[in-house]
PDB file of N, CA and C in Angstrom:
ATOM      1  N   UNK A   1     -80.956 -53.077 -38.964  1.00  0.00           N
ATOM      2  CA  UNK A   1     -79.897 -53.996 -39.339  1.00  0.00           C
ATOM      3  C   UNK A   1     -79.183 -53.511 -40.596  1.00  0.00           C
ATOM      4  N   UNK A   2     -79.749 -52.755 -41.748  1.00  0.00           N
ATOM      5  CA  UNK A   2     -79.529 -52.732 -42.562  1.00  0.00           C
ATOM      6  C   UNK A   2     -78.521 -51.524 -42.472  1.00  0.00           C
ATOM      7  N   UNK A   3     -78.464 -50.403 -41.004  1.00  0.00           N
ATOM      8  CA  UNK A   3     -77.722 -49.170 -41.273  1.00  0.00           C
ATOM      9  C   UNK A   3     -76.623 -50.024 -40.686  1.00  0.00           C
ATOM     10  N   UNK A   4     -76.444 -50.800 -39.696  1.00  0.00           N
ATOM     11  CA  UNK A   4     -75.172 -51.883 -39.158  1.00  0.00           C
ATOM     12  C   UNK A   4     -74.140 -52.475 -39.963  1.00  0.00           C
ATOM     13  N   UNK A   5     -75.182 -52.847 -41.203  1.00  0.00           N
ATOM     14  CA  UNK A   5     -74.502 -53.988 -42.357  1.00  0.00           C
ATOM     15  C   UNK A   5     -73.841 -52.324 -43.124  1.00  0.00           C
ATOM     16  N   UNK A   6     -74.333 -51.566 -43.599  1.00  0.00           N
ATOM     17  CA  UNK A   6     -73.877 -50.602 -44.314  1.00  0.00           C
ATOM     18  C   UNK A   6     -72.767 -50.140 -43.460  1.00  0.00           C
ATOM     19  N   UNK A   7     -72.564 -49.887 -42.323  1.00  0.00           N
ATOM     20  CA  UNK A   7     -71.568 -49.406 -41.475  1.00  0.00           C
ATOM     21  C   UNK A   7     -70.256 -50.068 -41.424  1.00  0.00           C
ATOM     22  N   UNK A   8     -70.629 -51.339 -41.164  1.00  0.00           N
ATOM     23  CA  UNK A   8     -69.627 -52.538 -41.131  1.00  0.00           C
ATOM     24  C   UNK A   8     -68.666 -52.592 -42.226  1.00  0.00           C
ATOM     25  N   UNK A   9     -69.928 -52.360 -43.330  1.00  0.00           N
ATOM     26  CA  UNK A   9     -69.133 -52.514 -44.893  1.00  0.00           C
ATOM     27  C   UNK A   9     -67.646 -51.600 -44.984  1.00  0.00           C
ATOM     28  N   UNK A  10     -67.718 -50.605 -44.260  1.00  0.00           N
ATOM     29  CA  UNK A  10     -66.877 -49.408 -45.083  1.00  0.00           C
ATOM     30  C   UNK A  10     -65.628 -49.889 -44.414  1.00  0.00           C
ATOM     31  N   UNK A  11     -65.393 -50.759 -43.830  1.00  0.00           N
ATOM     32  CA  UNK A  11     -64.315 -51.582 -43.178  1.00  0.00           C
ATOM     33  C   UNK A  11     -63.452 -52.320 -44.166  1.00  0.00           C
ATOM     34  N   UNK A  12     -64.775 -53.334 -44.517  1.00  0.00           N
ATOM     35  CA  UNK A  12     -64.358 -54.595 -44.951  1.00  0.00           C
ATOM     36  C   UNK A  12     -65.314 -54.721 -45.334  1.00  0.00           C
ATOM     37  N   UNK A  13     -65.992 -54.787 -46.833  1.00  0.00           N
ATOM     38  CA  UNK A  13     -67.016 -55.488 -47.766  1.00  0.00           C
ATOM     39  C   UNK A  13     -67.568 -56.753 -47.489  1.00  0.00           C
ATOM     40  N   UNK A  14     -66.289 -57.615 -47.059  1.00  0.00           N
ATOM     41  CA  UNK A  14     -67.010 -58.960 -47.227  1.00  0.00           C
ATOM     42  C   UNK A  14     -66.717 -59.480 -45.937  1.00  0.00           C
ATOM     43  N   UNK A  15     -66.757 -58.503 -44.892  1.00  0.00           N
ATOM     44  CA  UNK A  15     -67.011 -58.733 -42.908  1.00  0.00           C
ATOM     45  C   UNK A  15     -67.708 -59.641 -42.920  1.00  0.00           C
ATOM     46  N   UNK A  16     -69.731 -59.857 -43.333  1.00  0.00           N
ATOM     47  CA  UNK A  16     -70.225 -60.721 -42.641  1.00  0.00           C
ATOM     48  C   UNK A  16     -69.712 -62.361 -42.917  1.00  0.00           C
ATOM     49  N   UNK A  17     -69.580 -61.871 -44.490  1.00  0.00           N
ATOM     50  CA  UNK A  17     -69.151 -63.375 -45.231  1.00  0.00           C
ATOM     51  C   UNK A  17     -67.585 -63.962 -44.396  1.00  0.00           C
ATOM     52  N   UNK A  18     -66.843 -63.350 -44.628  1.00  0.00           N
ATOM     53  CA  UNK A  18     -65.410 -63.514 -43.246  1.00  0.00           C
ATOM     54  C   UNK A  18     -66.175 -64.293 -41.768  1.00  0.00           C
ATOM     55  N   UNK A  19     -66.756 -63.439 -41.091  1.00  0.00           N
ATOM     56  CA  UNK A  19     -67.195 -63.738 -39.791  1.00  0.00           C
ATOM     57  C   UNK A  19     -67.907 -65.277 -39.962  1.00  0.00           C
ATOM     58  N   UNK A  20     -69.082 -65.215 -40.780  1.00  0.00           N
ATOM     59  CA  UNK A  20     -70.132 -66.334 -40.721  1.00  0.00           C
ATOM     60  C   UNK A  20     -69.456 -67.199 -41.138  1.00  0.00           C
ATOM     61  N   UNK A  21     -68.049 -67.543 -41.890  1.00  0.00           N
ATOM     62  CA  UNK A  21     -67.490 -68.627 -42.841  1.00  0.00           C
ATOM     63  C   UNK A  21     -66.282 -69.388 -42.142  1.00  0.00           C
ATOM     64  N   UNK A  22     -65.542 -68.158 -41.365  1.00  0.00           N
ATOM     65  CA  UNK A  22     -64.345 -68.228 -40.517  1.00  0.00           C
ATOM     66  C   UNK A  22     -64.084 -69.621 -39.757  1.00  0.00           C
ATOM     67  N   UNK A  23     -65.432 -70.001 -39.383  1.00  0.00           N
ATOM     68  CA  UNK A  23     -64.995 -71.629 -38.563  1.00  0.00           C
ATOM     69  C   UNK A  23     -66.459 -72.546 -39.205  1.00  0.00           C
ATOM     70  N   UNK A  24     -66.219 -72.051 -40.402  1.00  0.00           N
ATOM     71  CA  UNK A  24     -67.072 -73.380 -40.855  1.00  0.00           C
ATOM     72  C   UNK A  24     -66.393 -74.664 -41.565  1.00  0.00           C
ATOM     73  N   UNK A  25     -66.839 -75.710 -40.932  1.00  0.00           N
ATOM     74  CA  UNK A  25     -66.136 -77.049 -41.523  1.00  0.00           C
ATOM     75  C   UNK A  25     -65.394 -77.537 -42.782  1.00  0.00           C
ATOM     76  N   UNK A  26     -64.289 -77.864 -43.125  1.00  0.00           N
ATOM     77  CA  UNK A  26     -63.987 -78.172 -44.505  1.00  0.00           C
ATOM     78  C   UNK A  26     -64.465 -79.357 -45.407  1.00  0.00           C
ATOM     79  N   UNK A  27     -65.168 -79.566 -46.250  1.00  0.00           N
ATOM     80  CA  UNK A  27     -65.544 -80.834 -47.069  1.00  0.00           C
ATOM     81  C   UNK A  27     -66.888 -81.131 -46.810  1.00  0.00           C
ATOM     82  N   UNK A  28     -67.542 -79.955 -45.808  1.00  0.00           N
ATOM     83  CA  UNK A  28     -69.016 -80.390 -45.098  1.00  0.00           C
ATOM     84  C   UNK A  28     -69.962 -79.431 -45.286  1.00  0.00           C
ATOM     85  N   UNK A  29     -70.702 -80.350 -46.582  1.00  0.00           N
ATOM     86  CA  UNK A  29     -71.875 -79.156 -46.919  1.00  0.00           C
ATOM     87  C   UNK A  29     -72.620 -78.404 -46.248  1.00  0.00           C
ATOM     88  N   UNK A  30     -72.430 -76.788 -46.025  1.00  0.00           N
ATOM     89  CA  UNK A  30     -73.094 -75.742 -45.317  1.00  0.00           C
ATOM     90  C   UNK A  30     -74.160 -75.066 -45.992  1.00  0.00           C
ATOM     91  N   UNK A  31     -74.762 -74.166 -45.509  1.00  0.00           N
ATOM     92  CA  UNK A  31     -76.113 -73.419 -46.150  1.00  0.00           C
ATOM     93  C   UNK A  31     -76.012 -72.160 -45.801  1.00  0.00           C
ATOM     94  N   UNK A  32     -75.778 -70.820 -46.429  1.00  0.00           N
ATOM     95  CA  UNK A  32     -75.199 -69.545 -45.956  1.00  0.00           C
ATOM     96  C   UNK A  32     -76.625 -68.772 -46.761  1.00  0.00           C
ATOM     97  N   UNK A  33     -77.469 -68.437 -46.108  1.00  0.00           N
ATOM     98  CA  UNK A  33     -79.000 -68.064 -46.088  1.00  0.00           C
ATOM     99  C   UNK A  33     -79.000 -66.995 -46.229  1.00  0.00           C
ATOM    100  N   UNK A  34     -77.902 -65.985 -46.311  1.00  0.00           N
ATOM    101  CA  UNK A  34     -78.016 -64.056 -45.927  1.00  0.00           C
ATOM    102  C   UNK A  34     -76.832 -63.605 -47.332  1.00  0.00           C
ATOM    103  N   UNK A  35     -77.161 -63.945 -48.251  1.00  0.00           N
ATOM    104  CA  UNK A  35     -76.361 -63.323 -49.418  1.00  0.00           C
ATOM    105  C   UNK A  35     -77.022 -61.925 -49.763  1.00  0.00           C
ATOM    106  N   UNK A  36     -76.295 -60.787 -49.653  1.00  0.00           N
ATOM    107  CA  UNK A  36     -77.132 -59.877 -49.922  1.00  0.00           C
ATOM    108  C   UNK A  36     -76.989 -58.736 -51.041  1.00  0.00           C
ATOM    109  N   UNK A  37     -75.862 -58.919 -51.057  1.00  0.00           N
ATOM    110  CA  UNK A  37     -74.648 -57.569 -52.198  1.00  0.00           C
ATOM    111  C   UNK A  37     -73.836 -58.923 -52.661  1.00  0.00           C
ATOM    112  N   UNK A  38     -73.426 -57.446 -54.076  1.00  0.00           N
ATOM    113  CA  UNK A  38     -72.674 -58.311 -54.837  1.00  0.00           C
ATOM    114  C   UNK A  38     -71.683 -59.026 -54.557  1.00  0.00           C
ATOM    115  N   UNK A  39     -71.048 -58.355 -53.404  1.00  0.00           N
ATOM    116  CA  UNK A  39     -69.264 -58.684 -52.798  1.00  0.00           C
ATOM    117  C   UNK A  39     -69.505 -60.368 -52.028  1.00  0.00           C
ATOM    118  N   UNK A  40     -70.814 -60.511 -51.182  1.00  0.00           N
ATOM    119  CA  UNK A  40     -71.120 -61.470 -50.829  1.00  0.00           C
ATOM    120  C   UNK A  40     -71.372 -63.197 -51.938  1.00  0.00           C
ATOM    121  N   UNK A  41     -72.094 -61.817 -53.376  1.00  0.00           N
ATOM    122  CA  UNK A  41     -72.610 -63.419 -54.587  1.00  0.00           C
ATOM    123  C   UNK A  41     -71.126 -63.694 -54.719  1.00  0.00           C
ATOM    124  N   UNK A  42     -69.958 -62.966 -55.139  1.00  0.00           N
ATOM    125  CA  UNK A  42     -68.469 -62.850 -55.445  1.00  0.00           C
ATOM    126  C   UNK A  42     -67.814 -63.913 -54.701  1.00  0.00           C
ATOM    127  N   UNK A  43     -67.703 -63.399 -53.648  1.00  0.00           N
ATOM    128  CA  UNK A  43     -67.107 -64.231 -52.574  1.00  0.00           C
ATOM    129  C   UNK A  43     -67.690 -65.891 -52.359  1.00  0.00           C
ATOM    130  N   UNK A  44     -68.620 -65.932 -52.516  1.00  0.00           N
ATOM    131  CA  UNK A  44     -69.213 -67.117 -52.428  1.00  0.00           C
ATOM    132  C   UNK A  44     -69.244 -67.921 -53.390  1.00  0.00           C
ATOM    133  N   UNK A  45     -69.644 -67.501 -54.922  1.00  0.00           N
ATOM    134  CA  UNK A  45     -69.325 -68.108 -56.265  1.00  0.00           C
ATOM    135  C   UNK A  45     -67.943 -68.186 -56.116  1.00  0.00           C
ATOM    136  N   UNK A  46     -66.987 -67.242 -55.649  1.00  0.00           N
ATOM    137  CA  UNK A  46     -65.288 -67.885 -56.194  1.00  0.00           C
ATOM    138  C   UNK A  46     -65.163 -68.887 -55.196  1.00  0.00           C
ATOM    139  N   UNK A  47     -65.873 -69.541 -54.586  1.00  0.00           N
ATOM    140  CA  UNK A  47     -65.233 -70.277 -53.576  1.00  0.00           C
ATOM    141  C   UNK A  47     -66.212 -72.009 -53.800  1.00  0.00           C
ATOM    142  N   UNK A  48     -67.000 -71.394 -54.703  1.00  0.00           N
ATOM    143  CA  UNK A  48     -67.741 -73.126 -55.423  1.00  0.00           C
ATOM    144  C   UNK A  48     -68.717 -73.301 -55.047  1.00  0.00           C
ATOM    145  N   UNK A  49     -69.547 -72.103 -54.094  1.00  0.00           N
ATOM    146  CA  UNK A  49     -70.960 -72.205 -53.650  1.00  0.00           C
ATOM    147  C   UNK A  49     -72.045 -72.477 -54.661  1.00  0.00           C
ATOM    148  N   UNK A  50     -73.090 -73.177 -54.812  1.00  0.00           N
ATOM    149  CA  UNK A  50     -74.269 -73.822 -55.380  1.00  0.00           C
ATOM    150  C   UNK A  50     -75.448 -71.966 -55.147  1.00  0.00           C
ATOM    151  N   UNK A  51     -75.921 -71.122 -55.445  1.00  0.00           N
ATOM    152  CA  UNK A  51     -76.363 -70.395 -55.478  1.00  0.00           C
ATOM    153  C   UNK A  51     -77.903 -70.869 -55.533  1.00  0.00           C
ATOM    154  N   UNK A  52     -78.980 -70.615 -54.632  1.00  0.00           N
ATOM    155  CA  UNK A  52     -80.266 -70.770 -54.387  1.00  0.00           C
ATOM    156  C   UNK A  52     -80.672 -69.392 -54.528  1.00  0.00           C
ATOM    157  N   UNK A  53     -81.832 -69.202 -55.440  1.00  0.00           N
ATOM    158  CA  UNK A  53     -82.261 -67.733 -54.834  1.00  0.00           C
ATOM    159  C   UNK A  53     -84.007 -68.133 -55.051  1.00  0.00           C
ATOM    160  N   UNK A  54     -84.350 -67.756 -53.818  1.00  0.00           N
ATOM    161  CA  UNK A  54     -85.746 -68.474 -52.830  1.00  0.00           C
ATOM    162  C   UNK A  54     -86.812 -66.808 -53.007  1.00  0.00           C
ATOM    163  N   UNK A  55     -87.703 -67.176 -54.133  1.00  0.00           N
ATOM    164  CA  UNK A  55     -88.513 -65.759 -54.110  1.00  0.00           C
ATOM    165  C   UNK A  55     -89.951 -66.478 -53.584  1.00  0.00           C
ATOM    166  N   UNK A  56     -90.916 -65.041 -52.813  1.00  0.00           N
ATOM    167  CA  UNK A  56     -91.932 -65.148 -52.508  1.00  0.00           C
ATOM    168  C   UNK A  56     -92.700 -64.234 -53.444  1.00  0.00           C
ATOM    169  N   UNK A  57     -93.848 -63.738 -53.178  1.00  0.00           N
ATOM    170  CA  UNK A  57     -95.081 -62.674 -53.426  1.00  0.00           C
ATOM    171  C   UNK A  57     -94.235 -61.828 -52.093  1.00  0.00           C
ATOM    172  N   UNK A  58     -94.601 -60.237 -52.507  1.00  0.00           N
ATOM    173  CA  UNK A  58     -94.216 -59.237 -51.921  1.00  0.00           C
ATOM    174  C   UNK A  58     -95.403 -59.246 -50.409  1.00  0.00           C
ATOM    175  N   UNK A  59     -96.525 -59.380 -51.003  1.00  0.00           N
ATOM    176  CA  UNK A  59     -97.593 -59.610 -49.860  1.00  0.00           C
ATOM    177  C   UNK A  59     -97.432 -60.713 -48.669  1.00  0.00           C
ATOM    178  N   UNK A  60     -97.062 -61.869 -49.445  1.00  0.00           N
ATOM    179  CA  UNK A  60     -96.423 -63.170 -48.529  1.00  0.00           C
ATOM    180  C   UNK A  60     -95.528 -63.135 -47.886  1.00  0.00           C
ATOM    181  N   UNK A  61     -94.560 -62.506 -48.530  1.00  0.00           N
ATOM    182  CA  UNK A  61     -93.279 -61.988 -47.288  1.00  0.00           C
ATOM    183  C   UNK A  61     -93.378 -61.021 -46.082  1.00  0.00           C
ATOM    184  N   UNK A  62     -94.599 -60.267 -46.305  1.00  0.00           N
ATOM    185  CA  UNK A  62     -94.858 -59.419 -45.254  1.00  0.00           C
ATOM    186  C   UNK A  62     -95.574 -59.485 -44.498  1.00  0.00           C
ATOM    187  N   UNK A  63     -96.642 -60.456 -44.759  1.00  0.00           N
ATOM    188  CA  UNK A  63     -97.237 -61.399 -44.264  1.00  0.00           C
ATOM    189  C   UNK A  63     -96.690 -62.323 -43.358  1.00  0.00           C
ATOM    190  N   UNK A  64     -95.773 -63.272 -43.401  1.00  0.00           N
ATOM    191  CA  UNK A  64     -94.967 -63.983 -43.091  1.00  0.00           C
ATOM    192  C   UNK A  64     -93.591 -63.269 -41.980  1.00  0.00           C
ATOM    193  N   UNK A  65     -93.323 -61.852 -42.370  1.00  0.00           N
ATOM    194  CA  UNK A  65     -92.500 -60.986 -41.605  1.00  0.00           C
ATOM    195  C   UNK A  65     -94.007 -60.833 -40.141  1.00  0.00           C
ATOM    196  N   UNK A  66     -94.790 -60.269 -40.394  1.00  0.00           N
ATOM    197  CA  UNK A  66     -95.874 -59.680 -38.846  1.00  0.00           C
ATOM    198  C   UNK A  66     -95.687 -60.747 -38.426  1.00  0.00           C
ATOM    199  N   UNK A  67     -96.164 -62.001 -39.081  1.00  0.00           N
ATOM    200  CA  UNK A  67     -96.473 -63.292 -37.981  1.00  0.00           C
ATOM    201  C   UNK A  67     -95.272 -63.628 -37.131  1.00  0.00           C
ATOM    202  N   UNK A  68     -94.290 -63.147 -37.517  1.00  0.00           N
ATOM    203  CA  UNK A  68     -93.190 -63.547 -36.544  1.00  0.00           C
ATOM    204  C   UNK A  68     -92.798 -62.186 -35.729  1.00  0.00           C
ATOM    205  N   UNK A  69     -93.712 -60.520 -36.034  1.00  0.00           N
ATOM    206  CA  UNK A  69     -93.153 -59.843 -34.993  1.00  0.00           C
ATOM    207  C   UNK A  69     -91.953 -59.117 -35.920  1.00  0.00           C
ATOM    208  N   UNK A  70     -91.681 -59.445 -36.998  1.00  0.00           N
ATOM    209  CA  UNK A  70     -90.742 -58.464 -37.521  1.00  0.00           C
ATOM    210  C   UNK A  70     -91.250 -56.899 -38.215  1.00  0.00           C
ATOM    211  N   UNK A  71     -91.001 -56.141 -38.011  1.00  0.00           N
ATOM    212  CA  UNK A  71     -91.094 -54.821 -38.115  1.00  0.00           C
ATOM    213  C   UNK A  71     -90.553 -54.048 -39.314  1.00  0.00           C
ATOM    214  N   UNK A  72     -91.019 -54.081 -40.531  1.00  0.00           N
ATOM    215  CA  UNK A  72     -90.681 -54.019 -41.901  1.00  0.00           C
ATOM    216  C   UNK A  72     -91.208 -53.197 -42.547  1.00  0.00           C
ATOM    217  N   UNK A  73     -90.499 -51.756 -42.996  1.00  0.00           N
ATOM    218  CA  UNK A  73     -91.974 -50.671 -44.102  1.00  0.00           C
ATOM    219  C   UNK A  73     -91.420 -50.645 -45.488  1.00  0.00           C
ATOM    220  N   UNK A  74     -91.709 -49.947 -46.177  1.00  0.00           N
ATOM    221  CA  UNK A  74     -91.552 -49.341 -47.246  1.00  0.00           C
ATOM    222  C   UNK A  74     -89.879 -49.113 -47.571  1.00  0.00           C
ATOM    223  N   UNK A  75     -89.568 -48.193 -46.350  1.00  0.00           N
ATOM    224  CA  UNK A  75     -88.134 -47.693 -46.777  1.00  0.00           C
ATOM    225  C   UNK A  75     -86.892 -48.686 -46.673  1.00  0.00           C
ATOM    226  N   UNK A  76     -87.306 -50.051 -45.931  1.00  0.00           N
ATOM    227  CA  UNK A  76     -86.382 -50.996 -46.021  1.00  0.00           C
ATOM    228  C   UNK A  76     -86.642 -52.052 -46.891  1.00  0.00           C
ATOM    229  N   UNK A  77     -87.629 -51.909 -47.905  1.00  0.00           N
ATOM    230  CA  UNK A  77     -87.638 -52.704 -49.027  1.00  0.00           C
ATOM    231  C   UNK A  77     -86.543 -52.060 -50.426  1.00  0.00           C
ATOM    232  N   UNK A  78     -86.358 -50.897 -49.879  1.00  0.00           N
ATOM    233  CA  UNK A  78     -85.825 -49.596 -51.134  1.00  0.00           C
ATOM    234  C   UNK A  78     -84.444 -49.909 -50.542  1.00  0.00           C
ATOM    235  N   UNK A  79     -83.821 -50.488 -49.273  1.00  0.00           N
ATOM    236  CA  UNK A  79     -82.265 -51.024 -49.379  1.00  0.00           C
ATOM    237  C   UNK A  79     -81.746 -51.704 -50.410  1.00  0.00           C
ATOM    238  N   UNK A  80     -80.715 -51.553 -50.566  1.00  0.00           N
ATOM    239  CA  UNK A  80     -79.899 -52.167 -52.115  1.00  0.00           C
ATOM    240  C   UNK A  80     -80.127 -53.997 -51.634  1.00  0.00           C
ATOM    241  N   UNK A  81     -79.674 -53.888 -50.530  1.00  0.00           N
ATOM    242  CA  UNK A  81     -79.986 -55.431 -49.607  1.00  0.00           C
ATOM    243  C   UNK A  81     -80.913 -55.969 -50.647  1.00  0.00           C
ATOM    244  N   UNK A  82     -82.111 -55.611 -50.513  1.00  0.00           N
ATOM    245  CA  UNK A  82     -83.460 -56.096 -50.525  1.00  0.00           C
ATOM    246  C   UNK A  82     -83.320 -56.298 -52.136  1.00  0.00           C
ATOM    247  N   UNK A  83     -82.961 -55.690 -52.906  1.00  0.00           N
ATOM    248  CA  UNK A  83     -83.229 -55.783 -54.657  1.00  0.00           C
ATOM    249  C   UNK A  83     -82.114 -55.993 -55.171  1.00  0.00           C
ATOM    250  N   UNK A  84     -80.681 -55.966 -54.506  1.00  0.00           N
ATOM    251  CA  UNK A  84     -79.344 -56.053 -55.320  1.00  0.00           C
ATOM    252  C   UNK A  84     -79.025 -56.802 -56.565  1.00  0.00           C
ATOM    253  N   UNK A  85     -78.824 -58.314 -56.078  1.00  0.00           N
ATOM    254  CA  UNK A  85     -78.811 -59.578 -56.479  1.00  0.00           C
ATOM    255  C   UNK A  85     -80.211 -59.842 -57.505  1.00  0.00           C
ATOM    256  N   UNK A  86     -81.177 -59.244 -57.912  1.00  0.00           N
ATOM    257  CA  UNK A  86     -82.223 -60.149 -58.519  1.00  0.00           C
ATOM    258  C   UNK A  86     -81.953 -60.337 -59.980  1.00  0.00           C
ATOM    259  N   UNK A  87     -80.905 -59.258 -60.651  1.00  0.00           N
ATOM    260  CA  UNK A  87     -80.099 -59.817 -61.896  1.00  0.00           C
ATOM    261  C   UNK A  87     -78.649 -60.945 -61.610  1.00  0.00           C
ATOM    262  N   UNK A  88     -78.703 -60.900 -60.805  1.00  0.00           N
ATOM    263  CA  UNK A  88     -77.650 -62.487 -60.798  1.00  0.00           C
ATOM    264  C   UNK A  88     -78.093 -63.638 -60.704  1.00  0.00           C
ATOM    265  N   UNK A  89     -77.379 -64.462 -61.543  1.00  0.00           N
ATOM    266  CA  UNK A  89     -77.495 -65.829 -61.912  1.00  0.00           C
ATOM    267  C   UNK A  89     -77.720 -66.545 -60.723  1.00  0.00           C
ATOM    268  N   UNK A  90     -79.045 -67.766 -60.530  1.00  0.00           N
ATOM    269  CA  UNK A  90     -78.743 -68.842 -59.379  1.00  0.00           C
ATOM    270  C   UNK A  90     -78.511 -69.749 -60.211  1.00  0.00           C
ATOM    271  N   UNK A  91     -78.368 -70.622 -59.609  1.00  0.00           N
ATOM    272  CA  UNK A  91     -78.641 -72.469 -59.931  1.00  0.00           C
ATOM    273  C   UNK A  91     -79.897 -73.057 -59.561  1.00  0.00           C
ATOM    274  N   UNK A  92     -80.295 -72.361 -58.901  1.00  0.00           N
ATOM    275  CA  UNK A  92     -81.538 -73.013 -58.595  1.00  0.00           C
ATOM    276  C   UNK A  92     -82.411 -71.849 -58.106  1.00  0.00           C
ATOM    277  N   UNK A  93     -84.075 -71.787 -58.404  1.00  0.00           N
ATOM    278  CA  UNK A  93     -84.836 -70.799 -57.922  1.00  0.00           C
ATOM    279  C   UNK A  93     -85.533 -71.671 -57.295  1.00  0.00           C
ATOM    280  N   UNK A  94     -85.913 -71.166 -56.028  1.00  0.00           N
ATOM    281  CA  UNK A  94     -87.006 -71.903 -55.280  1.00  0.00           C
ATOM    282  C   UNK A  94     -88.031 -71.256 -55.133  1.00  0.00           C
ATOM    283  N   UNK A  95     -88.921 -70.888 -55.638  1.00  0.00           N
ATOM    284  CA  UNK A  95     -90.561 -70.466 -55.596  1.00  0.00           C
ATOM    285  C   UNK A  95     -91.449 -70.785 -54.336  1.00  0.00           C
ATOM    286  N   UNK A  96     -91.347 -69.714 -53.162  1.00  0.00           N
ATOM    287  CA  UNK A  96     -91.471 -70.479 -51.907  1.00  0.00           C
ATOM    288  C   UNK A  96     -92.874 -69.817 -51.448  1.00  0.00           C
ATOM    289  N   UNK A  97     -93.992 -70.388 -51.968  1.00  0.00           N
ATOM    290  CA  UNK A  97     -95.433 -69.619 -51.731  1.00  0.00           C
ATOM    291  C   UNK A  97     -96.105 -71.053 -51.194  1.00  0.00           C
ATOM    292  N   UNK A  98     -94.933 -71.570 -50.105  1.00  0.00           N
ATOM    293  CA  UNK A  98     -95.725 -72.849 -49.438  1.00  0.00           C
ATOM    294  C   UNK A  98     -96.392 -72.486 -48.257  1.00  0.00           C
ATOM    295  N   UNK A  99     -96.849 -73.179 -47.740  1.00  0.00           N
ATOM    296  CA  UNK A  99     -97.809 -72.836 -46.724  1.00  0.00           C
ATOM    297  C   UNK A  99     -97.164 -73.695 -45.341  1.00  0.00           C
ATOM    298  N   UNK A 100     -96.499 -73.645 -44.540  1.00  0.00           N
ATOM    299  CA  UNK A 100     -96.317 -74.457 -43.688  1.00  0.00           C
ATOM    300  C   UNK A 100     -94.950 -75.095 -43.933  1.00  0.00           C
ATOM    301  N   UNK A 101     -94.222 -75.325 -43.491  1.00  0.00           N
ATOM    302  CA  UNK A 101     -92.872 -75.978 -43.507  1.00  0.00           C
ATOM    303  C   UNK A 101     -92.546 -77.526 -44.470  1.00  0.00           C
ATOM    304  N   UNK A 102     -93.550 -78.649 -44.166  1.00  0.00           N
ATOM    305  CA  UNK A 102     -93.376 -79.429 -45.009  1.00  0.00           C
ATOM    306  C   UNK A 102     -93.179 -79.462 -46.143  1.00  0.00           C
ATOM    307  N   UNK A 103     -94.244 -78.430 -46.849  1.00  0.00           N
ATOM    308  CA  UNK A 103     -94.747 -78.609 -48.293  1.00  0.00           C
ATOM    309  C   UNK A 103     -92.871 -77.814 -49.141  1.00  0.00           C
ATOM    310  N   UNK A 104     -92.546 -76.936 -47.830  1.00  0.00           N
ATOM    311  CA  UNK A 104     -91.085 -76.205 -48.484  1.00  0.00           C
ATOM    312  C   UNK A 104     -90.557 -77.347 -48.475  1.00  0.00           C
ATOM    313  N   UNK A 105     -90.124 -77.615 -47.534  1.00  0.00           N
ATOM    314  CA  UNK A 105     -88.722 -78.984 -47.236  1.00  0.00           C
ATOM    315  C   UNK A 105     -89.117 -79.971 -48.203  1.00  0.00           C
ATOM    316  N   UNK A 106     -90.304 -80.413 -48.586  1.00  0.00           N
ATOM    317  CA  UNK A 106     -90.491 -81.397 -50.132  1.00  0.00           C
ATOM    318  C   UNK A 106     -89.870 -80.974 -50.558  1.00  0.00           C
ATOM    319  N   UNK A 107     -90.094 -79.772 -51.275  1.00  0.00           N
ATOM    320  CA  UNK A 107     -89.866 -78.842 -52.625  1.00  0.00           C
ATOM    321  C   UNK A 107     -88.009 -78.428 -52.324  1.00  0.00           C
ATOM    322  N   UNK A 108     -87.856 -78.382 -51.303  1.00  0.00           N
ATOM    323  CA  UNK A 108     -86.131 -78.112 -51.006  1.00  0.00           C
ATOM    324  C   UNK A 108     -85.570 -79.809 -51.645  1.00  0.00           C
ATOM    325  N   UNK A 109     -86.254 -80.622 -51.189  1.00  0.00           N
ATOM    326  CA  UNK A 109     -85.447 -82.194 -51.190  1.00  0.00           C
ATOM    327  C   UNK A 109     -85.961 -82.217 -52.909  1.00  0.00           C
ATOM    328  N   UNK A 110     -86.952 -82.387 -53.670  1.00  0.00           N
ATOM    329  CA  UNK A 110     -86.589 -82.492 -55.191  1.00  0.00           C
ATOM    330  C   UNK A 110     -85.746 -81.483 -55.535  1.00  0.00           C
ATOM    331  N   UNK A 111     -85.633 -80.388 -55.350  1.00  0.00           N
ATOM    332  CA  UNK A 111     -84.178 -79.648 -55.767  1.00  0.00           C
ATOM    333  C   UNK A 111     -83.189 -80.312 -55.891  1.00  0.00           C
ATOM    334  N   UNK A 112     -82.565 -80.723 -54.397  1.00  0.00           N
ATOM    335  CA  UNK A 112     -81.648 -81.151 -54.240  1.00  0.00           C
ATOM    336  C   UNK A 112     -81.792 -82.478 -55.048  1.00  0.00           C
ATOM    337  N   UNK A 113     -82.577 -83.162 -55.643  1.00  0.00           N
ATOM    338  CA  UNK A 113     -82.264 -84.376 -56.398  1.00  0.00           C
ATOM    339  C   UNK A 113     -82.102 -84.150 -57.950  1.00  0.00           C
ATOM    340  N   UNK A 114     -82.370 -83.225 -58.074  1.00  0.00           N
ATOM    341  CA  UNK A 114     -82.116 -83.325 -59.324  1.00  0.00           C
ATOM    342  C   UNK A 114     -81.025 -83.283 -59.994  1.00  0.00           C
TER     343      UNK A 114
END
């Protein structure tokens, strides 16, 4: 995926963000889950997006990648994808070393209240 997204780029930088945004609703809060490069934090901060950035344990994520069958080594952790963004600013960090879906979606809903 990651040689696709690099391919795509040399087009148009901000293709996926264009494509995924193109017919999304006006005034109706959305959730855009795949920020990955800077052109994407850009595009999304100039436009009034709320910035989440959701970290695990390196072990937990890969962990969490087998159980679903995803196919992940070494050399696609070393994509810019994967480390770009970790000096940019969120609004919110979500610390996601939950176990099971509930205990996240709590921890998503006090976010959102605060």
């Amino acid at each position: 995926m990651n040689g696709i997204t690099d391919a795509l780029k040399t087009f148009d930088e901000s293709i996926w963000m264009s494509a995924a945004l193109r017919q999304a609703p006006s005034g109706v809060p959305i959730v855009f889950d795949s920020m990955r490069f800077e052109c994407d934090y850009n595009y999304l901060r100039t436009r009034g997006f709320t910035v989440w950035r959701v970290v695990a344990a390196r072990e937990l994520r890969w962990k969490r990648m087998a159980a679903r069958g995803q196919e992940f080594s070494e050399n696609d952790e070393k994509h810019p994808a994967e480390w770009l963004l970790e000096s940019k600013d969120a609004d919110v960090v979500l610390q996601n070393e939950y176990v099971g879906m509930p205990p996240l979606l709590a921890e998503v809903d006090r976010l959102l209240l605060r």
